[in-house]
N, C-alpha and C. Protein backbone atom coordinates (compact mmCIF):
# COMPACT_ATOMS: atom_id res chain seq x y z
N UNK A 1 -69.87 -110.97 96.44
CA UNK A 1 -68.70 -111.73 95.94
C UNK A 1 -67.73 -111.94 97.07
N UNK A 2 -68.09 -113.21 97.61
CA UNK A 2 -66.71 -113.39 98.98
C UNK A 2 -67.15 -112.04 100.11
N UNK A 3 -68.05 -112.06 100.20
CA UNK A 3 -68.17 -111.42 101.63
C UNK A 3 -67.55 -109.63 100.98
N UNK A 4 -67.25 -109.68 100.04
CA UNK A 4 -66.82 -107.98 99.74
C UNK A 4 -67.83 -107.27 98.87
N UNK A 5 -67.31 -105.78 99.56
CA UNK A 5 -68.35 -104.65 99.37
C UNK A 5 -68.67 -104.27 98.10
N UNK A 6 -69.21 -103.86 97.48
CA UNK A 6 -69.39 -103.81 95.97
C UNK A 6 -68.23 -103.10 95.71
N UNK A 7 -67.89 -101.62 96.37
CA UNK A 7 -66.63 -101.12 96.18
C UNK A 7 -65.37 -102.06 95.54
N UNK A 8 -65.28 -103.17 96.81
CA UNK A 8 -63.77 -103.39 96.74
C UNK A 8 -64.08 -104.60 95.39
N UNK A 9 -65.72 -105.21 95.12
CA UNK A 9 -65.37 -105.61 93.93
C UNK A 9 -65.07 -105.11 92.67
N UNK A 10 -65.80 -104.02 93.07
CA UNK A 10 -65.19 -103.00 91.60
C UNK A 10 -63.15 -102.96 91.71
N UNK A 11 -62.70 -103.02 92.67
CA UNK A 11 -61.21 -102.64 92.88
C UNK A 11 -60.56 -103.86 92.44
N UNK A 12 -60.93 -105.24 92.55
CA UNK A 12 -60.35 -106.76 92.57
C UNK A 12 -60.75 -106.83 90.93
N UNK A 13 -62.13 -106.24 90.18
CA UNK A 13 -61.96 -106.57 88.86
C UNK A 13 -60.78 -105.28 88.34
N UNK A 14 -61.07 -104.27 88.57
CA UNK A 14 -59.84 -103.51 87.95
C UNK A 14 -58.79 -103.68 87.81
N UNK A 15 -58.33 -104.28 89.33
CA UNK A 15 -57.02 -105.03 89.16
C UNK A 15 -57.03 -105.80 87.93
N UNK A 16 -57.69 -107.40 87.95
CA UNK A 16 -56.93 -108.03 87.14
C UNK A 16 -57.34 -107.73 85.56
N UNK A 17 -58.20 -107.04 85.31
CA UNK A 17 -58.38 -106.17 83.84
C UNK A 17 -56.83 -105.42 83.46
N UNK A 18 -56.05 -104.92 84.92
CA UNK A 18 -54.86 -104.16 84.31
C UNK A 18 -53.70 -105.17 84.67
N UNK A 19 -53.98 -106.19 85.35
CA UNK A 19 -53.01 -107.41 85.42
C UNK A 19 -53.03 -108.19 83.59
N UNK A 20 -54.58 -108.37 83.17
CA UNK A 20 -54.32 -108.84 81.93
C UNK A 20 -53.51 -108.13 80.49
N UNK A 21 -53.91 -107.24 80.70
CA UNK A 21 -53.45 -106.24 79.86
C UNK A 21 -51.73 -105.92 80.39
N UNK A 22 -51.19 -106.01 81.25
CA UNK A 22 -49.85 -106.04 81.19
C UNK A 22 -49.30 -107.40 81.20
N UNK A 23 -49.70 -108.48 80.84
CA UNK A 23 -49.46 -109.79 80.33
C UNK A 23 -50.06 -109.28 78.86
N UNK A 24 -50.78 -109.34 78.34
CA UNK A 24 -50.64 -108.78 76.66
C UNK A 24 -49.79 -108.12 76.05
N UNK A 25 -49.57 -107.09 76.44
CA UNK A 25 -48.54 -106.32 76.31
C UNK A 25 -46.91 -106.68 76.58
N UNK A 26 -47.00 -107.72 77.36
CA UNK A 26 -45.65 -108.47 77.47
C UNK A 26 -45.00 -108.89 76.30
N UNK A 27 -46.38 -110.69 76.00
CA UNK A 27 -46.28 -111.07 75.37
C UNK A 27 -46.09 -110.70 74.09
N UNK A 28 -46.89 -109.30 73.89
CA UNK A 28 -46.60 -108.64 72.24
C UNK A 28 -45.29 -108.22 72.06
N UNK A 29 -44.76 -107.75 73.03
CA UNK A 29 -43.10 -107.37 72.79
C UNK A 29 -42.11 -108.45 72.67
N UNK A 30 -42.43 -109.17 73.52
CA UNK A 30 -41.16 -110.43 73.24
C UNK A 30 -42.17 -110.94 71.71
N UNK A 31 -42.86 -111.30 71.04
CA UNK A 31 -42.61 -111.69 69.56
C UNK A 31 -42.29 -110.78 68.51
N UNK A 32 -42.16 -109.04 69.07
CA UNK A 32 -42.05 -108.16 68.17
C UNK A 32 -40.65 -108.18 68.14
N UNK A 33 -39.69 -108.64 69.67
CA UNK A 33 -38.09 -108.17 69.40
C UNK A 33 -37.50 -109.98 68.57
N UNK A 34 -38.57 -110.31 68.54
CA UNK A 34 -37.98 -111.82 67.70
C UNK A 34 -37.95 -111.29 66.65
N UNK A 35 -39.25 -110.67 66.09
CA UNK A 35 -39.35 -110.55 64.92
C UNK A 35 -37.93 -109.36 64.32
N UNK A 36 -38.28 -108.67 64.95
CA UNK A 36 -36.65 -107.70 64.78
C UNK A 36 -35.20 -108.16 65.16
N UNK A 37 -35.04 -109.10 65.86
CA UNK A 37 -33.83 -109.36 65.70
C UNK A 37 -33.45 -110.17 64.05
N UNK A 38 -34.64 -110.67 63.59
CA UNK A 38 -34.46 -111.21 62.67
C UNK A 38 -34.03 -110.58 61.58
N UNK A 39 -34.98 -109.32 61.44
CA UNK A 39 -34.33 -108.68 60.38
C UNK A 39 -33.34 -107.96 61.01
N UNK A 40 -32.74 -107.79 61.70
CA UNK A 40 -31.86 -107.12 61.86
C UNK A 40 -30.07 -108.13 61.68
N UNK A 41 -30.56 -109.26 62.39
CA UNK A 41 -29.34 -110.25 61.03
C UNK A 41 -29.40 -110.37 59.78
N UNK A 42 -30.33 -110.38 59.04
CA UNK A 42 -30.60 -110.40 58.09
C UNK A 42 -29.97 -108.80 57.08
N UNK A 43 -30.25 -108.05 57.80
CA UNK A 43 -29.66 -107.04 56.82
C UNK A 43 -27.81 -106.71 57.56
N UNK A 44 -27.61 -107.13 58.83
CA UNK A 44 -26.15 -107.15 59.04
C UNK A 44 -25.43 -108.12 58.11
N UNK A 45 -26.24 -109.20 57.58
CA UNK A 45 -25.70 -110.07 57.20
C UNK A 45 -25.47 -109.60 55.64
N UNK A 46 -26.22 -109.33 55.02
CA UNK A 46 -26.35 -108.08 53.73
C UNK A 46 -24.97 -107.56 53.80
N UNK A 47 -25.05 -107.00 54.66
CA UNK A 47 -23.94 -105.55 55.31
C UNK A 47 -22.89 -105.89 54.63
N UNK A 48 -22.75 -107.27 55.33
CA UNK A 48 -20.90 -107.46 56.18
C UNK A 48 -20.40 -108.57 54.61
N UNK A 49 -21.14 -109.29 53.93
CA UNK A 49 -21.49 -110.00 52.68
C UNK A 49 -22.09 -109.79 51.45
N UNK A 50 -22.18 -108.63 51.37
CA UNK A 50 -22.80 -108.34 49.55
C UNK A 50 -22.10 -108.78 48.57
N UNK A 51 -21.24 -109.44 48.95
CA UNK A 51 -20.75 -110.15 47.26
C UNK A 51 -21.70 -111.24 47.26
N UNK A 52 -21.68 -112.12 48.39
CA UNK A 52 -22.38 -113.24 48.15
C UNK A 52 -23.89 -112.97 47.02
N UNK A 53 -24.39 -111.67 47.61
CA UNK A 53 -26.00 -111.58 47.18
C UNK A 53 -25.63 -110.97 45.74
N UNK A 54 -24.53 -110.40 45.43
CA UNK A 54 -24.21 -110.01 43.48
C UNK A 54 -22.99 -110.69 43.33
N UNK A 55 -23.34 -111.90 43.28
CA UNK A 55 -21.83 -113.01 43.05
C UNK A 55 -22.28 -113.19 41.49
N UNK A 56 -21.13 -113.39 40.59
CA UNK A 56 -21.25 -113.52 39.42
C UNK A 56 -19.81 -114.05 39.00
N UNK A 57 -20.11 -114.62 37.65
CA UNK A 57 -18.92 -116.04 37.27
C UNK A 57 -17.71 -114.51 36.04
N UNK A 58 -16.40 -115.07 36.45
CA UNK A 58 -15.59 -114.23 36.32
C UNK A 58 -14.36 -115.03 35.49
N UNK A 59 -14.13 -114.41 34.27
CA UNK A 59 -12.64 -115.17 33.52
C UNK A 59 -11.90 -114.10 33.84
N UNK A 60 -10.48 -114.82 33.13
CA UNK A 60 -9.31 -113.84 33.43
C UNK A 60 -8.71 -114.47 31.79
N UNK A 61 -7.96 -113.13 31.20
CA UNK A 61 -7.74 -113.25 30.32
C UNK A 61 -6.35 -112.44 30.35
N UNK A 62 -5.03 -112.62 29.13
CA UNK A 62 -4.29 -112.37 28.97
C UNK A 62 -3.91 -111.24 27.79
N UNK A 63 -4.19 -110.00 28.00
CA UNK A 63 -3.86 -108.85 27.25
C UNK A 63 -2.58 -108.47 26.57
N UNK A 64 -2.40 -108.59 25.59
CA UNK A 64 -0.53 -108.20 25.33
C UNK A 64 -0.52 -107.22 23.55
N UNK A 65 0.21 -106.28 23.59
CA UNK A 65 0.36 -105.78 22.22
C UNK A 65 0.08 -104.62 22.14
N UNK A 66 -0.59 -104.06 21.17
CA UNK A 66 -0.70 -102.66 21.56
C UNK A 66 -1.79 -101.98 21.57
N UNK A 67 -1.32 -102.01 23.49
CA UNK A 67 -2.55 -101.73 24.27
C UNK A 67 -1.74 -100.38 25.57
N UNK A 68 -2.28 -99.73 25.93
CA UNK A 68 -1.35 -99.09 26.85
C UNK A 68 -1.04 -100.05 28.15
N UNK A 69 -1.83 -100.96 28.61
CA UNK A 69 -0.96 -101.70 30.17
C UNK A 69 -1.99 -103.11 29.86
N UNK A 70 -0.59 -103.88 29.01
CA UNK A 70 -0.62 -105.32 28.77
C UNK A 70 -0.67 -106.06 30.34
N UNK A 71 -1.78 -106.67 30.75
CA UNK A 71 -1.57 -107.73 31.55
C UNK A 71 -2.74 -108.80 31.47
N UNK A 72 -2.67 -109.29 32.81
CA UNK A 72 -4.11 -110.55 33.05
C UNK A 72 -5.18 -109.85 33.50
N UNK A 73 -6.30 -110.11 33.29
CA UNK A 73 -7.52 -109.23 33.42
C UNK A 73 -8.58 -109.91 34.05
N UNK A 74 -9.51 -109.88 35.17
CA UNK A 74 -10.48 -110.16 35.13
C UNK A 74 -11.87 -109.82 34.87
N UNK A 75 -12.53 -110.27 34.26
CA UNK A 75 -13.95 -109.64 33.37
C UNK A 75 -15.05 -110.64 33.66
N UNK A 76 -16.06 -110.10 33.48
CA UNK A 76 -17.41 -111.02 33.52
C UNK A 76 -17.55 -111.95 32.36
N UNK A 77 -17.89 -113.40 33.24
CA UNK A 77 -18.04 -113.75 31.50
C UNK A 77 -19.38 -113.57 30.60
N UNK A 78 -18.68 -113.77 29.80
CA UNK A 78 -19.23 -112.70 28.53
C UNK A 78 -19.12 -111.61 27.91
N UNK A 79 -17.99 -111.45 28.31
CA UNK A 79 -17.42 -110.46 27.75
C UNK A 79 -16.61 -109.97 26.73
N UNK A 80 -16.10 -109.55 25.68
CA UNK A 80 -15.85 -109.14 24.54
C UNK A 80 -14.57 -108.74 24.46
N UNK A 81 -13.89 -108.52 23.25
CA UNK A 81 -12.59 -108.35 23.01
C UNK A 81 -12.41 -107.15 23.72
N UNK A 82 -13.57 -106.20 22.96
CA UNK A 82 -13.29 -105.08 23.04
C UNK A 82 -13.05 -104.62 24.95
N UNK A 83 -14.01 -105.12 25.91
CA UNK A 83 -14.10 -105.31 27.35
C UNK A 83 -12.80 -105.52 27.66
N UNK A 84 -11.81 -106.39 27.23
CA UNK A 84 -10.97 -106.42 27.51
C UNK A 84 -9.46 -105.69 27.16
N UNK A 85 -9.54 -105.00 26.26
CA UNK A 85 -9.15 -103.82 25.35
C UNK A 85 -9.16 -102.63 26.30
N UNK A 86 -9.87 -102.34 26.73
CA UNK A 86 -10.47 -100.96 27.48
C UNK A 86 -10.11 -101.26 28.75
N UNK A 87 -9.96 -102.65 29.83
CA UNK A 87 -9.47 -103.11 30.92
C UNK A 87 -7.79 -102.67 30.98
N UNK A 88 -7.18 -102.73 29.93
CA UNK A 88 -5.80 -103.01 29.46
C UNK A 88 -5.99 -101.75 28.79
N UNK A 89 -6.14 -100.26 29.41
CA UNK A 89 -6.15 -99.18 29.39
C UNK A 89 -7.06 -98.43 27.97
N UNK A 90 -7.25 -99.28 27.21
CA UNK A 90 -7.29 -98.76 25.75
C UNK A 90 -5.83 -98.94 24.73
N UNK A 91 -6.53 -98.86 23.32
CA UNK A 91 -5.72 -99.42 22.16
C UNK A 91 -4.56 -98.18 22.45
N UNK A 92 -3.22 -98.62 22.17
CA UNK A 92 -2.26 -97.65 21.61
C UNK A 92 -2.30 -96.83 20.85
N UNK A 93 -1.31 -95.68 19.86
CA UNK A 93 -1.79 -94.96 19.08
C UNK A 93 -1.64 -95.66 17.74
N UNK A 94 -0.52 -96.38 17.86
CA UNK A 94 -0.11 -97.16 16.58
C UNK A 94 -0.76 -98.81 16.49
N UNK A 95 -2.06 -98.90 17.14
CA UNK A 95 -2.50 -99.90 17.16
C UNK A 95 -3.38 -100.18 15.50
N UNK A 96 -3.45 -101.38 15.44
CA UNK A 96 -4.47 -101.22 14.23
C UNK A 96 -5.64 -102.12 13.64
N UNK A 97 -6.64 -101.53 14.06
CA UNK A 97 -8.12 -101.56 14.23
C UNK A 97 -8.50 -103.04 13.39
N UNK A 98 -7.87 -103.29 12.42
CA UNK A 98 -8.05 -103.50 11.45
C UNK A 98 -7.57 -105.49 11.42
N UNK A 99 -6.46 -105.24 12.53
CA UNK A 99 -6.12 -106.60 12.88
C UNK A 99 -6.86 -107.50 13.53
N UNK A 100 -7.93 -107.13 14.89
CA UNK A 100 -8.56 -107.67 15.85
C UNK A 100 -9.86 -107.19 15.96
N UNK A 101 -10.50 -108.69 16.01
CA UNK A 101 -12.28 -109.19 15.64
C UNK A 101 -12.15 -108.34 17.07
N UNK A 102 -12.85 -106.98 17.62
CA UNK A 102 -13.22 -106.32 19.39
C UNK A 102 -14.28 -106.87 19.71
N UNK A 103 -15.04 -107.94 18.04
CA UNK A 103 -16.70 -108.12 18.99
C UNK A 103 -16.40 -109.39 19.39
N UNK A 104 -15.44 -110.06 19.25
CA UNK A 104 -15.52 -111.36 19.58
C UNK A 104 -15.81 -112.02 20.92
N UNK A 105 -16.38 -113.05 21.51
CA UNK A 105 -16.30 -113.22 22.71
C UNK A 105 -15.20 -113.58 23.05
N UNK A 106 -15.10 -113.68 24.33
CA UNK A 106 -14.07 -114.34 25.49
C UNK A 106 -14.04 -115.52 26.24
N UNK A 107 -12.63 -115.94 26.46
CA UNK A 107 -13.08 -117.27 27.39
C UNK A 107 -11.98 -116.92 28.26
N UNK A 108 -12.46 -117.89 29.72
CA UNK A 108 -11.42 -118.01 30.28
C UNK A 108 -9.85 -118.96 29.79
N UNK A 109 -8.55 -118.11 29.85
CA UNK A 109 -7.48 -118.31 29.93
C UNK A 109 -7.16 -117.64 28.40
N UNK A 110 -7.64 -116.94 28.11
CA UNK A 110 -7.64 -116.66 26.84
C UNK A 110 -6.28 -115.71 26.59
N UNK A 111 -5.77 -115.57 25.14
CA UNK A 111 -4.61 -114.58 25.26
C UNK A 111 -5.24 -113.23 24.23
N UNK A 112 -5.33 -112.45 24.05
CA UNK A 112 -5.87 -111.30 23.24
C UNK A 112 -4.85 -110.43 22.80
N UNK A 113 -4.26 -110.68 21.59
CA UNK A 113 -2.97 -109.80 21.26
C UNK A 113 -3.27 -108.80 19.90
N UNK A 114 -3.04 -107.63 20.46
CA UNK A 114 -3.48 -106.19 19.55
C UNK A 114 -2.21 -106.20 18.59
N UNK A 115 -2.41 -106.17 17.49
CA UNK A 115 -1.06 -105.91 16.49
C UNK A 115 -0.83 -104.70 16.18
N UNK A 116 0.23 -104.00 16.34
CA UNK A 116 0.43 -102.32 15.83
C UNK A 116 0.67 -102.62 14.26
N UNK A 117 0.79 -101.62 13.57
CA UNK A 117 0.74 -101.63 12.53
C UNK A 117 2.24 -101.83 11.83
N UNK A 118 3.14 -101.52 12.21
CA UNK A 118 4.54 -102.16 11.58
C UNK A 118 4.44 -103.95 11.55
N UNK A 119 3.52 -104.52 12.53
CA UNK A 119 3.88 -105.94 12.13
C UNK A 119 2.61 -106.25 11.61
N UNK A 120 1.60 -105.54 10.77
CA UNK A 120 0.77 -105.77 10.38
C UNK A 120 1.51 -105.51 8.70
N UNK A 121 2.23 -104.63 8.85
CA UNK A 121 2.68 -104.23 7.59
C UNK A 121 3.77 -105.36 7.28
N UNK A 122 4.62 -106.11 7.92
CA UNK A 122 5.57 -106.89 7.47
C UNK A 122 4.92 -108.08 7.20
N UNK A 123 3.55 -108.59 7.99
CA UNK A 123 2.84 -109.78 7.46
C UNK A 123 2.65 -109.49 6.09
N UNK A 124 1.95 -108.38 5.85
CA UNK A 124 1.06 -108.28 4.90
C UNK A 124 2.26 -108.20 3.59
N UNK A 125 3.47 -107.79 4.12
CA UNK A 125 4.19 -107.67 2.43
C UNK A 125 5.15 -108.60 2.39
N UNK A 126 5.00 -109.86 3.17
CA UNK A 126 5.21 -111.27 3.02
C UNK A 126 5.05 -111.88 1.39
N UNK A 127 5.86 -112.47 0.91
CA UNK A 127 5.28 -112.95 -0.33
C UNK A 127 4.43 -113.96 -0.53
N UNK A 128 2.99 -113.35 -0.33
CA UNK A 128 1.78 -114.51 -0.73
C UNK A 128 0.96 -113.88 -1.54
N UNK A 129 0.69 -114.93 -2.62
CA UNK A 129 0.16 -114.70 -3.92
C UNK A 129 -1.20 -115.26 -4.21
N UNK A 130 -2.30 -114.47 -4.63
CA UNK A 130 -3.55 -114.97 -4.92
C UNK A 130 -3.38 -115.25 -6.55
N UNK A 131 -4.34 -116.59 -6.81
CA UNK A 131 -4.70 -116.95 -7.92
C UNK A 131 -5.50 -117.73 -7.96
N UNK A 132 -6.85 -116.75 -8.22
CA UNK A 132 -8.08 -117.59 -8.55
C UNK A 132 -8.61 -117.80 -7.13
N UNK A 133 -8.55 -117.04 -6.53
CA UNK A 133 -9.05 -117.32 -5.33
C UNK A 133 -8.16 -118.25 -4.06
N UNK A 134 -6.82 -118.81 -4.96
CA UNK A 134 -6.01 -119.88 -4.01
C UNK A 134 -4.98 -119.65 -3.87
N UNK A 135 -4.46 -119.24 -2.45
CA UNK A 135 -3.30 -118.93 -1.44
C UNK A 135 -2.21 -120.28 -2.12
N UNK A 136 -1.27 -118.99 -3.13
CA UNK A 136 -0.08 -120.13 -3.41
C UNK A 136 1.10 -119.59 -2.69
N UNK A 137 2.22 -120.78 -2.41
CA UNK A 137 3.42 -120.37 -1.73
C UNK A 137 4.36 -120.98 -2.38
N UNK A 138 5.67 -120.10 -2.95
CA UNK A 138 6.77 -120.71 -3.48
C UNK A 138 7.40 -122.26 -2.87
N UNK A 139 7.14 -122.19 -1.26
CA UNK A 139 7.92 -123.32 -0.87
C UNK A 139 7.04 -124.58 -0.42
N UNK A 140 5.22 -123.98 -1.11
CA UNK A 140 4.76 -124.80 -0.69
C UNK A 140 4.09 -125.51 0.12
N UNK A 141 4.70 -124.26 0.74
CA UNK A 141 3.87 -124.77 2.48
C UNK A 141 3.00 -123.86 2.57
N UNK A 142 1.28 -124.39 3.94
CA UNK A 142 0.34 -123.25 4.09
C UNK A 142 0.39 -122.36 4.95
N UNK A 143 -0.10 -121.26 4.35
CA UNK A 143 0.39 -120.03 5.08
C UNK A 143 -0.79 -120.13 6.22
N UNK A 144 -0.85 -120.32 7.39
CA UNK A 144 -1.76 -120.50 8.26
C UNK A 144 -2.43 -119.35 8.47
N UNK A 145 -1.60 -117.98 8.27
CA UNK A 145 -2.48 -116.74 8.59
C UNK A 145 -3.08 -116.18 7.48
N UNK A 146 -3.52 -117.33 6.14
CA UNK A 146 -4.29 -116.63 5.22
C UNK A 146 -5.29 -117.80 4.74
N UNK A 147 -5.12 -118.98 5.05
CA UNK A 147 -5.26 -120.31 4.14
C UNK A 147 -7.13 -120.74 4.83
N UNK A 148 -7.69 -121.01 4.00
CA UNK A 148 -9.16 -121.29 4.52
C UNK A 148 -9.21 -122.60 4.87
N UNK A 149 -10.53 -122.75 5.20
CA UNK A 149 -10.34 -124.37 5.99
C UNK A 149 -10.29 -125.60 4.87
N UNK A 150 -10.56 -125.37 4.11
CA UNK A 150 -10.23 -126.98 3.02
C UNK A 150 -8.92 -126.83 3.44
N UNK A 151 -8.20 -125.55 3.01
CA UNK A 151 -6.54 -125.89 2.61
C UNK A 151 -5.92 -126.19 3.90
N UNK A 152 -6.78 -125.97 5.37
CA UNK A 152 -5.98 -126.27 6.57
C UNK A 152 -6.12 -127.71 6.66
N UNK A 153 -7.18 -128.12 6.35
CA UNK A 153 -7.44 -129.89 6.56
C UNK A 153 -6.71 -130.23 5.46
N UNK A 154 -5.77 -129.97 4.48
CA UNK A 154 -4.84 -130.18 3.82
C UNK A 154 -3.42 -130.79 4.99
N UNK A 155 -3.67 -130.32 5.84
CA UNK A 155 -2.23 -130.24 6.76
C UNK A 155 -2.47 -131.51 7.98
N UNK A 156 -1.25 -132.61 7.82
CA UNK A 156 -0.90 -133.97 8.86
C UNK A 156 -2.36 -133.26 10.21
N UNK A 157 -2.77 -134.27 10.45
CA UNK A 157 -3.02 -134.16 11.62
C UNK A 157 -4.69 -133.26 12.05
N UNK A 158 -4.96 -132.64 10.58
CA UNK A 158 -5.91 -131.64 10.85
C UNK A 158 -7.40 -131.90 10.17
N UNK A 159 -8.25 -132.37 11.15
CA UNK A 159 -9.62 -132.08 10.08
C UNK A 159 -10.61 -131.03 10.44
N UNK A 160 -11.86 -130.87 9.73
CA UNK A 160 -12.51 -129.96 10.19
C UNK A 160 -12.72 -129.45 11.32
N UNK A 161 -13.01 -129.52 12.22
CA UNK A 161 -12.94 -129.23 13.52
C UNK A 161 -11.69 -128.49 13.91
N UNK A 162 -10.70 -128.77 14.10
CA UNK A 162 -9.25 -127.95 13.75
C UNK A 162 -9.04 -127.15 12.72
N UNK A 163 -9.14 -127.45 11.66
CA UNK A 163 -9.39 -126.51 11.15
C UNK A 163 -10.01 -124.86 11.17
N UNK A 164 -11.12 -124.79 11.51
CA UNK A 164 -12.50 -124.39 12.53
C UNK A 164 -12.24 -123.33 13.31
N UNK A 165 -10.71 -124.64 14.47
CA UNK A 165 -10.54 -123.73 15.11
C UNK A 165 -9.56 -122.52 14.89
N UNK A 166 -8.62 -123.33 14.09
CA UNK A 166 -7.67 -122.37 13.82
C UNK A 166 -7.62 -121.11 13.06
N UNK A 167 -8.90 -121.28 12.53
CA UNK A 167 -9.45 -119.81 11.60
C UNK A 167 -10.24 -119.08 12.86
N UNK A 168 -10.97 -119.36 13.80
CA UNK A 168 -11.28 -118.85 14.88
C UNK A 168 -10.83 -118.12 16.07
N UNK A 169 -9.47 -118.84 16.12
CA UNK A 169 -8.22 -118.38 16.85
C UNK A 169 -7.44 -116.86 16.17
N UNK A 170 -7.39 -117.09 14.92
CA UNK A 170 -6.99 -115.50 14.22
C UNK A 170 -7.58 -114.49 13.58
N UNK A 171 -9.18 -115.01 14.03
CA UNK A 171 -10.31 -114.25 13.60
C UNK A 171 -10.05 -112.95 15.28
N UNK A 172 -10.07 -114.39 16.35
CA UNK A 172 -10.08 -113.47 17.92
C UNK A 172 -8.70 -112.99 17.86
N UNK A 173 -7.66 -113.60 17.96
CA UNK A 173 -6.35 -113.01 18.14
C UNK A 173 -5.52 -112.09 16.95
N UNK A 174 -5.86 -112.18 15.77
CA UNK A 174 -5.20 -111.69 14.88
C UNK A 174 -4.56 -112.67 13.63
N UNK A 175 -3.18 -111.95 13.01
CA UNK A 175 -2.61 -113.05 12.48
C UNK A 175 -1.35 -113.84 13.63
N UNK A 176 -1.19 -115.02 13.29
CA UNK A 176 -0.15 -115.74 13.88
C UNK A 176 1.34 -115.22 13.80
N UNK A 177 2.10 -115.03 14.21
CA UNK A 177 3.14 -113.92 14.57
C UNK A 177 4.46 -115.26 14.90
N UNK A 178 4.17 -116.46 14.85
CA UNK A 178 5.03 -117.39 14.81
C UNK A 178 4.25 -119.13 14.35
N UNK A 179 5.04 -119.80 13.84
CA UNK A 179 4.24 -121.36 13.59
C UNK A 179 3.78 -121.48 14.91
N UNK A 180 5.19 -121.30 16.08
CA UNK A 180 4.78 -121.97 17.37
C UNK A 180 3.55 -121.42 17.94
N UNK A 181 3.12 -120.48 17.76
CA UNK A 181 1.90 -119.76 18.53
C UNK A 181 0.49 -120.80 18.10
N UNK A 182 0.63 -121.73 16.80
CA UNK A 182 -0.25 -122.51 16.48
C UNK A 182 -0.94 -123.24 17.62
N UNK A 183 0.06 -123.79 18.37
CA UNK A 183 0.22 -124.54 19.74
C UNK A 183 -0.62 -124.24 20.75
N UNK A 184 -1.48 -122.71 20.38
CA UNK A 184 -2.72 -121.71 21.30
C UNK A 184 -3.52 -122.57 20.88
N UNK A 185 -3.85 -123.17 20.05
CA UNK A 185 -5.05 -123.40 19.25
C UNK A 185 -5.54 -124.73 20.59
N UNK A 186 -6.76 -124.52 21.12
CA UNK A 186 -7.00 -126.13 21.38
C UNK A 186 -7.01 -127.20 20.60
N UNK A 187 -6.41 -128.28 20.59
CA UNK A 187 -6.60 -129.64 20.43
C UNK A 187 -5.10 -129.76 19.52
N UNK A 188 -4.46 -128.77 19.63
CA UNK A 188 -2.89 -128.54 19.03
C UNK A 188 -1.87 -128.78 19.64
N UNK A 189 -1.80 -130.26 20.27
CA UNK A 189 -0.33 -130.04 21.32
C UNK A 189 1.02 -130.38 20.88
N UNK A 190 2.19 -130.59 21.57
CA UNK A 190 3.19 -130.89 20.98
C UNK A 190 3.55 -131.78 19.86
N UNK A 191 2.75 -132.90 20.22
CA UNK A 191 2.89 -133.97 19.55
C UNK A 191 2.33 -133.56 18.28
N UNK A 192 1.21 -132.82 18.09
CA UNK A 192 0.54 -132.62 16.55
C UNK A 192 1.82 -131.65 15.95
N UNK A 193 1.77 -130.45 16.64
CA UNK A 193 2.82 -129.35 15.88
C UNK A 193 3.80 -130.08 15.09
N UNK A 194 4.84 -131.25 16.17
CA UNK A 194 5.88 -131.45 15.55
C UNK A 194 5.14 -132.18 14.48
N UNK A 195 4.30 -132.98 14.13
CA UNK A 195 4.02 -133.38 12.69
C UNK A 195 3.68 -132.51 11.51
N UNK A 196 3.10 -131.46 11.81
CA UNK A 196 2.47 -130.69 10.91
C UNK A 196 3.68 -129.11 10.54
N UNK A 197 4.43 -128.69 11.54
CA UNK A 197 5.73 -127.68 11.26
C UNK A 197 6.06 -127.42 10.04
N UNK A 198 6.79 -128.05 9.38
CA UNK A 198 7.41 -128.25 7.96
C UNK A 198 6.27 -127.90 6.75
N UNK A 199 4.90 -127.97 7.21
CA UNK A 199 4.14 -127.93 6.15
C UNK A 199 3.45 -126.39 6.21
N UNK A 200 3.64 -125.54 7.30
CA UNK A 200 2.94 -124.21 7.62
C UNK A 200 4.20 -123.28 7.39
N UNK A 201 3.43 -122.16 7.37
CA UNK A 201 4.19 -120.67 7.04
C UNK A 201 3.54 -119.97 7.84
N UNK A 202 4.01 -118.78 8.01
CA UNK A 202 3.21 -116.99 8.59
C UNK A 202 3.29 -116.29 7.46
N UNK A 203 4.23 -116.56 6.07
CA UNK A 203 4.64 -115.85 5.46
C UNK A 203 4.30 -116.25 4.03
């Protein structure tokens, strides 16, 4: 081979047998530190960002009444009266169970008001009279915090659908604690209230 001794050909293949093999070995490391830098952004990126990877849709709701720490709340949506009850420390002692749907769902902007029992007791010994099944009132007008939905689509301005809602609204919130609070109701704005006022009660 080229004028050389068998020796030194044995020495010229050894060489490049350990010339190839440290080009293999190169090449295997530079695609192994690719491959690792990759995951290694990949989980810094994890790191420094885990909300992104458990991001989830969030209302805020308005707690008030008796609750130990009335405020605005944020909760997952889907979440329940009661979820928001327990956010807003838990019920008071004089709260009463008896006023507020806890399974109801939630929406965003919502208001959630716990009634203690003294103004559960002054609704309730309001003078409204059953007969025959039908919410009568001396002056006539409907008592919104007792009246079912025929007798609400009785009232300027209101058909089923409003109606609907407004039994829905004090199923989640309770009883109505003023006419004006009607005004919570969606699809209830100024302009309807002032037509319909004169014809509602709480009492």
């Amino acid at each position: 081979m080229f004028g050389l001794s068998r020796r030194e050909q044995y020495l010229v293949l050894l060489l490049a047998v350990m010339v190839l093999i440290c080009a293999l070995s190169l090449s295997g490391n530079i695609f192994r530190s690719k491959d690792s830098d990759d995951i290694l952004l990949k989980t810094s990126s994890e790191e420094i960002y885990p909300e992104e990877n458990r991001k989830e849709n969030l209302i805020k709701v308005h707690v008030i009444g008796a609750v130990n720490r009335s405020g605005v709340y944020e909760l997952p949506e889907g979440s329940r009266v009661i979820d928001a009850v327990q956010a807003a420390g838990g019920l008071s002692e004089d709260a009463d169970l008896n006023a507020t749907n806890l399974a109801a769902p939630l929406s965003d902007g919502q208001q959630v008001r716990v009634y203690n029992l003294s103004e559960q007791s002054n609704l309730s010994n309001s003078a409204i009279k059953i007969n025959n099944g039908e919410t009568t009132i001396a002056s006539g007008k409907i008592n919104i915090n007792t009246a079912n939905k025929q007798q609400l689509e009785n009232l300027t301005g209101i058909g089923p659908a409003l109606a609907e809602r407004i039994i829905k609204y004090r199923e989640t919130n309770g009883y109505f604690r003023s006419i004006e609070e009607l005004k919570n109701v969606s699809g209830i704005g100024e302009k309807r209230f002032e037509q319909l006022k004169d014809e509602i009660t709480i009492y």
